[in-house]
N, C-alpha and C. Protein backbone atom coordinates (compact mmCIF):
# COMPACT_ATOMS: atom_id res chain seq x y z
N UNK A 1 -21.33 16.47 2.11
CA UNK A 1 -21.05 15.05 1.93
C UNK A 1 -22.08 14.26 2.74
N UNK A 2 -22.62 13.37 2.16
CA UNK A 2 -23.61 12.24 2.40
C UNK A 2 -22.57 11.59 4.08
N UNK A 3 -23.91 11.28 5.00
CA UNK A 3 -22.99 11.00 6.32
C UNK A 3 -23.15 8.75 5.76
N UNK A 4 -21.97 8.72 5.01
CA UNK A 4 -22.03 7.55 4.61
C UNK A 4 -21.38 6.62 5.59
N UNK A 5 -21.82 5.22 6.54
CA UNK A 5 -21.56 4.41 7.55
C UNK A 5 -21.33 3.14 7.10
N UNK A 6 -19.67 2.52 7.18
CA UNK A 6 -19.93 0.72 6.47
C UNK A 6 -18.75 0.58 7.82
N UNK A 7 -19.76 -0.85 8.66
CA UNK A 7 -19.36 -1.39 9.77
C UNK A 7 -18.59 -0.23 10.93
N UNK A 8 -19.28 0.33 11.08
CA UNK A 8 -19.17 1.50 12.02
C UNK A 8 -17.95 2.52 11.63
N UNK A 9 -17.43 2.33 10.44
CA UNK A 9 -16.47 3.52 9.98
C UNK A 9 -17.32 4.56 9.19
N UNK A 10 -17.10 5.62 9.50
CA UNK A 10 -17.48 7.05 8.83
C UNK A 10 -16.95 7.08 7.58
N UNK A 11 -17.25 7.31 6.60
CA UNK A 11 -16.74 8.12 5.30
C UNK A 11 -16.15 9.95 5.62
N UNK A 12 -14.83 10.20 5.74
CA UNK A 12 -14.35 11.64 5.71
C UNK A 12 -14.35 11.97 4.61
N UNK A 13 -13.56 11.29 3.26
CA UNK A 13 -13.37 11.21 1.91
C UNK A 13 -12.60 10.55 1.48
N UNK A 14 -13.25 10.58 0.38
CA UNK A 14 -12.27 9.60 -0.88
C UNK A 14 -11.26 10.14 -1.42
N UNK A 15 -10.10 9.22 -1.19
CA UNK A 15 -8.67 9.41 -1.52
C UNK A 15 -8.13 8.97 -2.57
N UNK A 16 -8.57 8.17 -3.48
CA UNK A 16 -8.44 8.03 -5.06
C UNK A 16 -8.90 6.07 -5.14
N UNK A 17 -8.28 6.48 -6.36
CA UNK A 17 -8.89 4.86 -7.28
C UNK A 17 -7.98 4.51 -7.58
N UNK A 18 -7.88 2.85 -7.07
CA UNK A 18 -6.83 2.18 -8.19
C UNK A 18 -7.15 0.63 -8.73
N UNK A 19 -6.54 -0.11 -9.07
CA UNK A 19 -6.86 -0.99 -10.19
C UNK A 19 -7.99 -2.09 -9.11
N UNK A 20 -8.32 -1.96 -7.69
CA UNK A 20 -8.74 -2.93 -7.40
C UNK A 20 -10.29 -2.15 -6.94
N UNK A 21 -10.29 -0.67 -6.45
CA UNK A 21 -11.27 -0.17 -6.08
C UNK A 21 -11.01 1.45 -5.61
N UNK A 22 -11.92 1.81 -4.71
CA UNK A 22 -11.36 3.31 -4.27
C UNK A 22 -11.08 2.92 -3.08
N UNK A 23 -9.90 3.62 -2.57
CA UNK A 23 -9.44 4.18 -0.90
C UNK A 23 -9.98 5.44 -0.42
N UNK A 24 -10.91 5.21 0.68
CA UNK A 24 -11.43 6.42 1.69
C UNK A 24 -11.06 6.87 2.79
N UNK A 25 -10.62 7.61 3.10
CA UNK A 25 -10.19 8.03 4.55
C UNK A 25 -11.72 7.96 5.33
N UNK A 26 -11.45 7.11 6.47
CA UNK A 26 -12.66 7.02 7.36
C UNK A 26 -12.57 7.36 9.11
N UNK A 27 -13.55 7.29 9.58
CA UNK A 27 -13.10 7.61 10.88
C UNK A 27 -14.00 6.23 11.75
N UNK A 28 -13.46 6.23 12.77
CA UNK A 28 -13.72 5.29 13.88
C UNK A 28 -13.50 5.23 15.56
N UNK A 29 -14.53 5.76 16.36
CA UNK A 29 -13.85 5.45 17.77
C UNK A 29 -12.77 7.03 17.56
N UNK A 30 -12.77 7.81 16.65
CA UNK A 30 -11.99 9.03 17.10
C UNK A 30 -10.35 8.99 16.31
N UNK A 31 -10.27 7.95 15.54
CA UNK A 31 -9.46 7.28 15.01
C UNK A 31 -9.58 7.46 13.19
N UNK A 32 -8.49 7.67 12.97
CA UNK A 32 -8.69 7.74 10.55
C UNK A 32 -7.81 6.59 10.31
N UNK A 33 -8.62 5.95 9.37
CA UNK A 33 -7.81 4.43 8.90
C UNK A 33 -8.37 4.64 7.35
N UNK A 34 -7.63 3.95 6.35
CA UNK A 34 -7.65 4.25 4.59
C UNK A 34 -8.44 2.69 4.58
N UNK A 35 -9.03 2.81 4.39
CA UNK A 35 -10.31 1.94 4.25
C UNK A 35 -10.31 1.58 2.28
N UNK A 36 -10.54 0.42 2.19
CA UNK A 36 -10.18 0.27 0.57
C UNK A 36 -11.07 -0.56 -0.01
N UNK A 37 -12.70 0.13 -0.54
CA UNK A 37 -13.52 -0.88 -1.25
C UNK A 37 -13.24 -1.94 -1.90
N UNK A 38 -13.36 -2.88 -2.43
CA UNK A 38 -13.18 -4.01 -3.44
C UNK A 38 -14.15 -3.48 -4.49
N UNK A 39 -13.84 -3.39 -5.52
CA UNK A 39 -14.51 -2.74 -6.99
C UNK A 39 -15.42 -4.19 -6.97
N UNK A 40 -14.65 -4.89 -7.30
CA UNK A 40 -15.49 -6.23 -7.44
C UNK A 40 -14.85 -7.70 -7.20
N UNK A 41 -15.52 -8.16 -6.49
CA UNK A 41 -14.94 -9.70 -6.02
C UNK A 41 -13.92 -10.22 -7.01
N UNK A 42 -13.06 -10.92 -7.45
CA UNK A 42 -12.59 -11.31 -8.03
C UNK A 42 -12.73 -12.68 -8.02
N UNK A 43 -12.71 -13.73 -9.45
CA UNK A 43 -13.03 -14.75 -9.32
C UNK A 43 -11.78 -15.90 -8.64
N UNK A 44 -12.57 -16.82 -8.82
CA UNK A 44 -11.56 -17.48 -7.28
C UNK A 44 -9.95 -18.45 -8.34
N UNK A 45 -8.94 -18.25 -7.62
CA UNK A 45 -7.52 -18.83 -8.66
C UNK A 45 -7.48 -17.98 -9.41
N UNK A 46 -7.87 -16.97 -9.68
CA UNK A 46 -7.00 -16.21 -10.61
C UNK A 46 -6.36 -15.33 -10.39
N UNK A 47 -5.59 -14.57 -11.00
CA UNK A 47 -3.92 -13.87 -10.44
C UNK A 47 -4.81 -12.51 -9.40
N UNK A 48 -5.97 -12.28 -10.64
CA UNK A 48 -6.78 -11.04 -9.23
C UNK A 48 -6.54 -11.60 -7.72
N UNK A 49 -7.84 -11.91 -7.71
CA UNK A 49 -8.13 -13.08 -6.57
C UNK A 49 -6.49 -13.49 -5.68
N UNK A 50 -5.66 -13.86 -6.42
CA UNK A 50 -4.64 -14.29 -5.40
C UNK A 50 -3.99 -13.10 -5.06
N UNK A 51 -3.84 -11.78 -5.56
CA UNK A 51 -3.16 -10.97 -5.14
C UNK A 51 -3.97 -10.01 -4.07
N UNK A 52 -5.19 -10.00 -4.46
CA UNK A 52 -6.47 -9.94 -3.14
C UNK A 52 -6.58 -10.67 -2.01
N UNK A 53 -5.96 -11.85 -1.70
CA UNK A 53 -5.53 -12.51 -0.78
C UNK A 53 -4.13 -12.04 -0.11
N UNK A 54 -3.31 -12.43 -1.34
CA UNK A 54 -1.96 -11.75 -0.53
C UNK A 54 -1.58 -10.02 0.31
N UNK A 55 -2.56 -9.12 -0.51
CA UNK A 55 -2.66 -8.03 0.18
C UNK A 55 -3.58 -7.74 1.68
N UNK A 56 -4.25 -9.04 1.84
CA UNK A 56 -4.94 -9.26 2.70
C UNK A 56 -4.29 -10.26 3.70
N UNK A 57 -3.49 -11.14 3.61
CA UNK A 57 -2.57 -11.47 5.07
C UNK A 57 -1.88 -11.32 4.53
N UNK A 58 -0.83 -11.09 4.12
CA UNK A 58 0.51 -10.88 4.31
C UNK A 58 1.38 -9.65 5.05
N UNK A 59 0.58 -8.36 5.43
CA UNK A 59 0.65 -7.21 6.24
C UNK A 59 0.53 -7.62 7.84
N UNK A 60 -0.67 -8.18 7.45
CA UNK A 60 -0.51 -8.44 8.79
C UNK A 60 0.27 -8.50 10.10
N UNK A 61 1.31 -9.51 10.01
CA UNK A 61 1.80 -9.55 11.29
C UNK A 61 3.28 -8.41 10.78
N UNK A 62 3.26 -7.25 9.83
CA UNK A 62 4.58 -6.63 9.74
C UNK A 62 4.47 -5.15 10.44
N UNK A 63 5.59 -5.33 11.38
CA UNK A 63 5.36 -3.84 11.90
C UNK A 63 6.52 -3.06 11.67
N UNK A 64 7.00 -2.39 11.23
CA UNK A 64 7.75 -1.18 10.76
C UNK A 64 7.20 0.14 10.58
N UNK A 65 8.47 1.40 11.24
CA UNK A 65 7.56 2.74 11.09
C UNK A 65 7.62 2.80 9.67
N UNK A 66 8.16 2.25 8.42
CA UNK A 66 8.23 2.41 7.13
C UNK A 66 7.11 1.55 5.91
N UNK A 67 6.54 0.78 7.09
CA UNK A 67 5.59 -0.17 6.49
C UNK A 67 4.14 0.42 6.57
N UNK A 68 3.17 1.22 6.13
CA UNK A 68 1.83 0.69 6.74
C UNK A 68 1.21 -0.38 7.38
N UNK A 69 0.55 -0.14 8.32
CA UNK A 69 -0.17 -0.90 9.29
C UNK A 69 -0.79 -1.49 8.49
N UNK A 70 -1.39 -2.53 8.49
CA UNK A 70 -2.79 -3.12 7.84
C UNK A 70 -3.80 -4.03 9.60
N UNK A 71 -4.84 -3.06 9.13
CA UNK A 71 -5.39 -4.11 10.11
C UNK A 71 -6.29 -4.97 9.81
N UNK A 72 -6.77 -5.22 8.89
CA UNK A 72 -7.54 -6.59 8.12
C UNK A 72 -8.77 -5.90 7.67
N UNK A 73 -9.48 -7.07 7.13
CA UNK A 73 -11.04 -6.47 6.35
C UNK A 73 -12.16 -7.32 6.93
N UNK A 74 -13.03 -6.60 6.37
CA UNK A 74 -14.06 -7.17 6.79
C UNK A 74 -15.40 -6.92 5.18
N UNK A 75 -16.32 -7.86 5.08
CA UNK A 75 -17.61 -7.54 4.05
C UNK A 75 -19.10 -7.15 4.58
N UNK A 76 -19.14 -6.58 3.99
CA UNK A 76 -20.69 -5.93 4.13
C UNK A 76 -21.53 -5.63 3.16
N UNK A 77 -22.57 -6.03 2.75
CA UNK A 77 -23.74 -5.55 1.60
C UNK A 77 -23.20 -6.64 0.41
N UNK A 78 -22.34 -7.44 0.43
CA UNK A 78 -21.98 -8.39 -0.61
C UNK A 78 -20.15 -7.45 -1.39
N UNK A 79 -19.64 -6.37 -0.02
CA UNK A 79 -18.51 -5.61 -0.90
C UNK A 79 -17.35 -5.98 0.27
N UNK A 80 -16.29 -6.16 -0.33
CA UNK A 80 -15.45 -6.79 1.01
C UNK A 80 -14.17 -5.56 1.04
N UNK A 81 -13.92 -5.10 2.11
CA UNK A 81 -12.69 -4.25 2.51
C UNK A 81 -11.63 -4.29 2.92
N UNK A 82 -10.45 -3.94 2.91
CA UNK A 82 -9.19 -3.95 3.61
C UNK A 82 -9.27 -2.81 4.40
N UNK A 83 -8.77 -2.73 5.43
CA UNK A 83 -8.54 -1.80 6.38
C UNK A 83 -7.22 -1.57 7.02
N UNK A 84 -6.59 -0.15 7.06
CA UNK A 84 -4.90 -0.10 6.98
C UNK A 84 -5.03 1.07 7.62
N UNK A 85 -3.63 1.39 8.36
CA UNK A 85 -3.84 2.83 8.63
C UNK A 85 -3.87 3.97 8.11
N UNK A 86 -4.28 5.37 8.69
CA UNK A 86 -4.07 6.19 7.61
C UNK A 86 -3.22 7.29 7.82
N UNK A 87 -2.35 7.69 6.40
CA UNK A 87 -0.85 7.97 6.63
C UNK A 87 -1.64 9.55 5.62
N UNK A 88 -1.63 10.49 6.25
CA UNK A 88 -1.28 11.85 5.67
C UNK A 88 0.04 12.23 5.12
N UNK A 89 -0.61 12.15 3.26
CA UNK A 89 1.14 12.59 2.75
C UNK A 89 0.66 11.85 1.15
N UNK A 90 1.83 12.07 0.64
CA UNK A 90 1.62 12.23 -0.90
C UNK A 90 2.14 11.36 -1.37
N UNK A 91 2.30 10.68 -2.65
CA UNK A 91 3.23 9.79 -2.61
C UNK A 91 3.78 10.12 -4.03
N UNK A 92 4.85 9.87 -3.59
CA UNK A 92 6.39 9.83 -4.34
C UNK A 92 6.72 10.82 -5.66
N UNK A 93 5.59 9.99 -6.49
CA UNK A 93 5.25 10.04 -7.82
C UNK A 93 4.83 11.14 -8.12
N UNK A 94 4.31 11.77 -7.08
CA UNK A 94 3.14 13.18 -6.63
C UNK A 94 4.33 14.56 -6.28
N UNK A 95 5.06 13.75 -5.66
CA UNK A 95 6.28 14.94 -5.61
C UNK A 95 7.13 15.06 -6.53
N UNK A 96 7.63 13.92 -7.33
CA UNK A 96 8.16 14.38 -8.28
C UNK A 96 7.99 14.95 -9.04
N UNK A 97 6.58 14.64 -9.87
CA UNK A 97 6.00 15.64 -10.56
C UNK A 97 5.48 17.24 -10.13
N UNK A 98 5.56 17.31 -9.22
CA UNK A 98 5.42 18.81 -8.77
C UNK A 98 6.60 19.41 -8.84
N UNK A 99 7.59 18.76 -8.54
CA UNK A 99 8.88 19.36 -8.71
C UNK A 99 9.49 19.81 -10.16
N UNK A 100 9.02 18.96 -10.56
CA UNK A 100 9.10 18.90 -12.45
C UNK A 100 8.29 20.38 -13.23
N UNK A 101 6.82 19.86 -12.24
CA UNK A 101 5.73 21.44 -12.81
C UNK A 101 6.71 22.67 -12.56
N UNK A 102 6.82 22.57 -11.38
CA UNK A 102 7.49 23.82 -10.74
C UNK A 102 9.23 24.48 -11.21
N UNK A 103 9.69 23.84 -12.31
CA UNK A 103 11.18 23.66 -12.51
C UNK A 103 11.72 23.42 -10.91
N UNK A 104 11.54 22.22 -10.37
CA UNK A 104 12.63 23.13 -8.95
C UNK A 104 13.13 21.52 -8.28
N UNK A 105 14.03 21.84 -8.10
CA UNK A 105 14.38 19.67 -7.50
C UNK A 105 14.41 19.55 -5.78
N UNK A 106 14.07 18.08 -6.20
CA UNK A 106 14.14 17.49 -4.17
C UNK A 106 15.94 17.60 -4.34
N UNK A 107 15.96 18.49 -3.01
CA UNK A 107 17.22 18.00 -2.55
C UNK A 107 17.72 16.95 -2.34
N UNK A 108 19.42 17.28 -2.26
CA UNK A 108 19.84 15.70 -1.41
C UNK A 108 20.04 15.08 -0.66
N UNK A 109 19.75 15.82 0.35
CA UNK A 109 19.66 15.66 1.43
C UNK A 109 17.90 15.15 1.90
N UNK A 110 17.11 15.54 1.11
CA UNK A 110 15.89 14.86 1.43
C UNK A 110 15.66 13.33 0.20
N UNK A 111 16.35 13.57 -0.64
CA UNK A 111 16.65 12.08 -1.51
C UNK A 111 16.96 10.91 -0.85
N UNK A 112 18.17 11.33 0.32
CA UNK A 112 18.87 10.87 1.09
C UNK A 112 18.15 10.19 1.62
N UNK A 113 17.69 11.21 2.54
CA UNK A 113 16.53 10.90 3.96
C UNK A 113 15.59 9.99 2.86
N UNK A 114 14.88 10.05 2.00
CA UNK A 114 13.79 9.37 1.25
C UNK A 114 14.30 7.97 1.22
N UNK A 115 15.70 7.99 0.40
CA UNK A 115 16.06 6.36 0.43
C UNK A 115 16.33 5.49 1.27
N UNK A 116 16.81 6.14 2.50
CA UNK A 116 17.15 5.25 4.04
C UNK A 116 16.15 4.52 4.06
N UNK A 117 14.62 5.14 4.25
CA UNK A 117 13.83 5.51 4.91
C UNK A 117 13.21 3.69 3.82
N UNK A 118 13.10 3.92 2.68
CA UNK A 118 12.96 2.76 1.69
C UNK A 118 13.42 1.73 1.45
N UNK A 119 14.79 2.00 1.95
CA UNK A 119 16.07 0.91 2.34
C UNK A 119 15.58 -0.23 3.16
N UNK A 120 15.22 1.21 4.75
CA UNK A 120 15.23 0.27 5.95
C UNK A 120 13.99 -0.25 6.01
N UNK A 121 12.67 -0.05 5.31
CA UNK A 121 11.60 -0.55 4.86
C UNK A 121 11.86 -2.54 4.00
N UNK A 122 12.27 -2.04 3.30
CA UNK A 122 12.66 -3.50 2.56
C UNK A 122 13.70 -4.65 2.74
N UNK A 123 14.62 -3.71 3.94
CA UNK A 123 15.53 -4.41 4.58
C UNK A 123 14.59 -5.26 5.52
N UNK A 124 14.02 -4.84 6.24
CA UNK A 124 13.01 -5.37 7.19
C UNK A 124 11.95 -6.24 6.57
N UNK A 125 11.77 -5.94 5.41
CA UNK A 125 10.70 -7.38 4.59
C UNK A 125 11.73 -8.20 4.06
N UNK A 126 12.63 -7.91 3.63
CA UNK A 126 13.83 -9.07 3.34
C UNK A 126 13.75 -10.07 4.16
N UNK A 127 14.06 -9.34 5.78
CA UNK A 127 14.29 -10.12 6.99
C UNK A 127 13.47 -10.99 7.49
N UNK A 128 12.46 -10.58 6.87
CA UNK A 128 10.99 -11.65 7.04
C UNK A 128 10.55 -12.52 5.75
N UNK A 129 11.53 -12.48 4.94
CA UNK A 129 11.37 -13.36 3.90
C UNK A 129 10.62 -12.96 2.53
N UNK A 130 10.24 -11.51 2.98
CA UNK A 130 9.10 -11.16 1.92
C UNK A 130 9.85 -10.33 0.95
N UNK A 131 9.31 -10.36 -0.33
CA UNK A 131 9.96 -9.53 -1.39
C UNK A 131 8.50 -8.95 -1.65
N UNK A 132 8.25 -7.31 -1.93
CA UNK A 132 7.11 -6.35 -2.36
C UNK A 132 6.98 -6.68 -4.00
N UNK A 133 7.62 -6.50 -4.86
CA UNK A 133 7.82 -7.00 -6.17
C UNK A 133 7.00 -5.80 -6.85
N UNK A 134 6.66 -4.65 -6.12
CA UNK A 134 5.96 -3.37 -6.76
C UNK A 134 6.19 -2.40 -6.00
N UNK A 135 7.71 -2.27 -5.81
CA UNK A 135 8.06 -0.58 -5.56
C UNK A 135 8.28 0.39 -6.32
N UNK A 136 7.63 1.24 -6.71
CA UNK A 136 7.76 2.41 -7.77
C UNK A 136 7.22 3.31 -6.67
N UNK A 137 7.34 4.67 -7.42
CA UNK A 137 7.14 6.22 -6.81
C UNK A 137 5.25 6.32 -5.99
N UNK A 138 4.65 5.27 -6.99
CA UNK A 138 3.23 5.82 -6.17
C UNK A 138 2.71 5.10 -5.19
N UNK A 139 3.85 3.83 -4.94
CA UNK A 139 3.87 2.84 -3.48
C UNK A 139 4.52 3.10 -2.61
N UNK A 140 5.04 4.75 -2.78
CA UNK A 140 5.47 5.24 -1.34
C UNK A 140 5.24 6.38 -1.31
N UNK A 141 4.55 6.43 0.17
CA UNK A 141 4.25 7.82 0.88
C UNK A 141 4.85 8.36 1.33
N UNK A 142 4.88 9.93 1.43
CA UNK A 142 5.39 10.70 2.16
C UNK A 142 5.12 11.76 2.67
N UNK A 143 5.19 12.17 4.25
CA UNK A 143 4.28 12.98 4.76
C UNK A 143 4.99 14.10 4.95
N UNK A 144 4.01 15.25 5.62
CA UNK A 144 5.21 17.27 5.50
C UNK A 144 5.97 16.81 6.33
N UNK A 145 6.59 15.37 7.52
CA UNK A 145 7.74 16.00 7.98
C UNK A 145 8.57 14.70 7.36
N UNK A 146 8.54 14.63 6.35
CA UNK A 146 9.25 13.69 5.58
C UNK A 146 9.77 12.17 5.96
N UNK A 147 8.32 11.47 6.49
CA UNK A 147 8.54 10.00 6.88
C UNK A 147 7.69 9.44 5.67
N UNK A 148 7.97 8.33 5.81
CA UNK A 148 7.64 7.51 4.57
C UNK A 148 7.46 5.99 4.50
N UNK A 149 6.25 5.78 3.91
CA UNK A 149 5.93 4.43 4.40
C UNK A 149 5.18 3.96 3.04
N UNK A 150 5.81 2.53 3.15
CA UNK A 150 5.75 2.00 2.03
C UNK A 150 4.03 1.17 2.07
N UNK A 151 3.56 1.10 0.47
CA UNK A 151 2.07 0.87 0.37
C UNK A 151 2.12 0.19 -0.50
N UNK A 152 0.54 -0.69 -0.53
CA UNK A 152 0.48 -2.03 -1.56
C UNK A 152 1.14 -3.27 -1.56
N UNK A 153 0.95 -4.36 -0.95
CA UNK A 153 1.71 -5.47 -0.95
C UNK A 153 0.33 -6.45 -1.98
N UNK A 154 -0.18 -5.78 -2.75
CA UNK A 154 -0.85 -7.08 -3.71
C UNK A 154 0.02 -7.88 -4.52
N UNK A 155 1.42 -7.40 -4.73
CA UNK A 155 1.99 -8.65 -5.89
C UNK A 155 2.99 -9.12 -4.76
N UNK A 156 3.21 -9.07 -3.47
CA UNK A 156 4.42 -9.36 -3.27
C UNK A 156 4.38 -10.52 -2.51
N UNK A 157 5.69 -11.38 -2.44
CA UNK A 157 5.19 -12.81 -1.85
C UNK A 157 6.41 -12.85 -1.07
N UNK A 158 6.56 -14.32 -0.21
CA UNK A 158 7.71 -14.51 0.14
C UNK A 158 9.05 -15.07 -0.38
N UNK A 159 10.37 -14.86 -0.33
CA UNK A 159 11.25 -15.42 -1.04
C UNK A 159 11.44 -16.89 -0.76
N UNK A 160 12.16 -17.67 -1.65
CA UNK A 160 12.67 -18.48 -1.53
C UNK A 160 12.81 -18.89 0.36
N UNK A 161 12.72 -19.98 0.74
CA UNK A 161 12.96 -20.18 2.27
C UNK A 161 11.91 -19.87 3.08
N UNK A 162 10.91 -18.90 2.29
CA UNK A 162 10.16 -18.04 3.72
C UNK A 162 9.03 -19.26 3.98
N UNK A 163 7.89 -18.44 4.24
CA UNK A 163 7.03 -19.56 4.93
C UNK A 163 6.34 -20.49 4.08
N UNK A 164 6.04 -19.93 2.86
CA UNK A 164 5.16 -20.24 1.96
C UNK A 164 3.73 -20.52 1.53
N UNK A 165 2.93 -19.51 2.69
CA UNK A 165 1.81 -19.80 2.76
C UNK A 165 1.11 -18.88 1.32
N UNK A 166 2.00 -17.99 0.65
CA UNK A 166 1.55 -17.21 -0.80
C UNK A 166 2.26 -18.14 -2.04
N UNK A 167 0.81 -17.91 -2.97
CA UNK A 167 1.44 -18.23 -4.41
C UNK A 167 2.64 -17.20 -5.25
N UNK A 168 3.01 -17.56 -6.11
CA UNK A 168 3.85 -16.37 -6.41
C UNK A 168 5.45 -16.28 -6.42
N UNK A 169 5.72 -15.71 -6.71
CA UNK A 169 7.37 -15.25 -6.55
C UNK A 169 8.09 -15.54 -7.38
N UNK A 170 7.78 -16.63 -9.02
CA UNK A 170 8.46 -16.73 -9.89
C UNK A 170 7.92 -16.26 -11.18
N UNK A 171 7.36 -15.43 -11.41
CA UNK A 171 7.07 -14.89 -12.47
C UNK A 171 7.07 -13.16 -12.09
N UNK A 172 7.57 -12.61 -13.57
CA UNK A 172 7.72 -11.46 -13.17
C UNK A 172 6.38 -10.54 -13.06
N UNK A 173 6.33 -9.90 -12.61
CA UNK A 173 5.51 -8.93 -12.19
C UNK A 173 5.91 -7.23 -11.73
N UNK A 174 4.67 -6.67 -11.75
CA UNK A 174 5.21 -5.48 -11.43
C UNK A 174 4.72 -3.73 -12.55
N UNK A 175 5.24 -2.88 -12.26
CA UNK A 175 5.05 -1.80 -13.55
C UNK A 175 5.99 -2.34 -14.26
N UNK A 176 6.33 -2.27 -15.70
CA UNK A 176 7.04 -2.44 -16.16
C UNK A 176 8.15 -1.07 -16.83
N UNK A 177 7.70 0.13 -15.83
CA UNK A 177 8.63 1.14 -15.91
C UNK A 177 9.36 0.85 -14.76
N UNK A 178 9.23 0.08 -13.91
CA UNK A 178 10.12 -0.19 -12.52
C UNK A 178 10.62 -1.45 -12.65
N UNK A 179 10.45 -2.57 -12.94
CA UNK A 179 10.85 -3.67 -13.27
C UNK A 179 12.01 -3.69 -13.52
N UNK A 180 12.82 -4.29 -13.09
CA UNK A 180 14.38 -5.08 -13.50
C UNK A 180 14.39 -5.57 -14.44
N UNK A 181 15.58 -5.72 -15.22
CA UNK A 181 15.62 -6.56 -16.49
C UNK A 181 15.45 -7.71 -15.83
């Protein structure tokens, strides 16, 4: 692997692609944080663009062991980044389907443990006014000793009452295999 350097983080490897760019596991100071290219700027007011904002402060000030960290971004070469911590572990979507390959099921006792764990995650953004508005199986992680922390806050805003510094919150959004009627 190419010894690739953006603003003093290392490239370890790339951890996949999703609709906004790729996530890399990087290193820093002795430290791994999921580092998340921007594919491409998005133009300015549009639903991209605002949900590229909202995934960019709205983490910020939330700390929960069920939340990922986010610690902000920064641009370089004309490509701008988010920077979050980095959580060893699979997510959701990844275990189910293995379980499926394999004929063999999550217990219930780790179902259990899985949903607390998601509960007390969203209980705690409730409490802060925020609704995620994109929880499905591949926005939560989970690591071999079965903690779990919830990922992606690009669609999610605050409810009714909260602060209101995000656009958002009355139109639906979301997968539409997870979506509420």
């Amino acid at each position: 692997m190419e010894n690739i350097i953006i603003n003093g983080y290392k490239l370890v490897k790339c951890l996949g692609q999703g609709n906004f760019g790729v996530v890399m596991k990087m290193e820093k100071d002795g430290k791994f944080y999921a580092v998340k290219e921007i594919k491409q700027n998005p133009i300015p007011n549009t639903s991209k663009f605002l949900e590229l904002q909202r995934e960019k402060k709205l983490p910020l000030n939330l700390k929960h062991e069920t939340i990922v960290q986010f610690f902000g971004s920064f641009k370089e070469n004309g490509k701008e980044y988010l920077v979050s911590e980095f959580f060893e572990g699979k997510n959701l979507e990844t275990l189910i389907k293995e379980n499926i390959k394999n004929n063999t099921r999550i217990s219930q006792d780790l179902i259990i443990l899985i949903l607390k764990q998601i509960l007390s995650g969203l209980a705690y953004l409730h409490e802060h006014q925020i609704s995620h508005r994109d929880i499905k199986p591949e926005n939560i992680l989970i690591n071999d000793k079965n903690e779990v922390k919830i990922i992606d806050f690009g669609l999610a805003t605050y409810l009714s009452g909260g602060h209101g510094m995000l656009e958002g919150g009355k139109t639906q959004v979301g997968d539409k295999k997870y979506v509420p009627p």
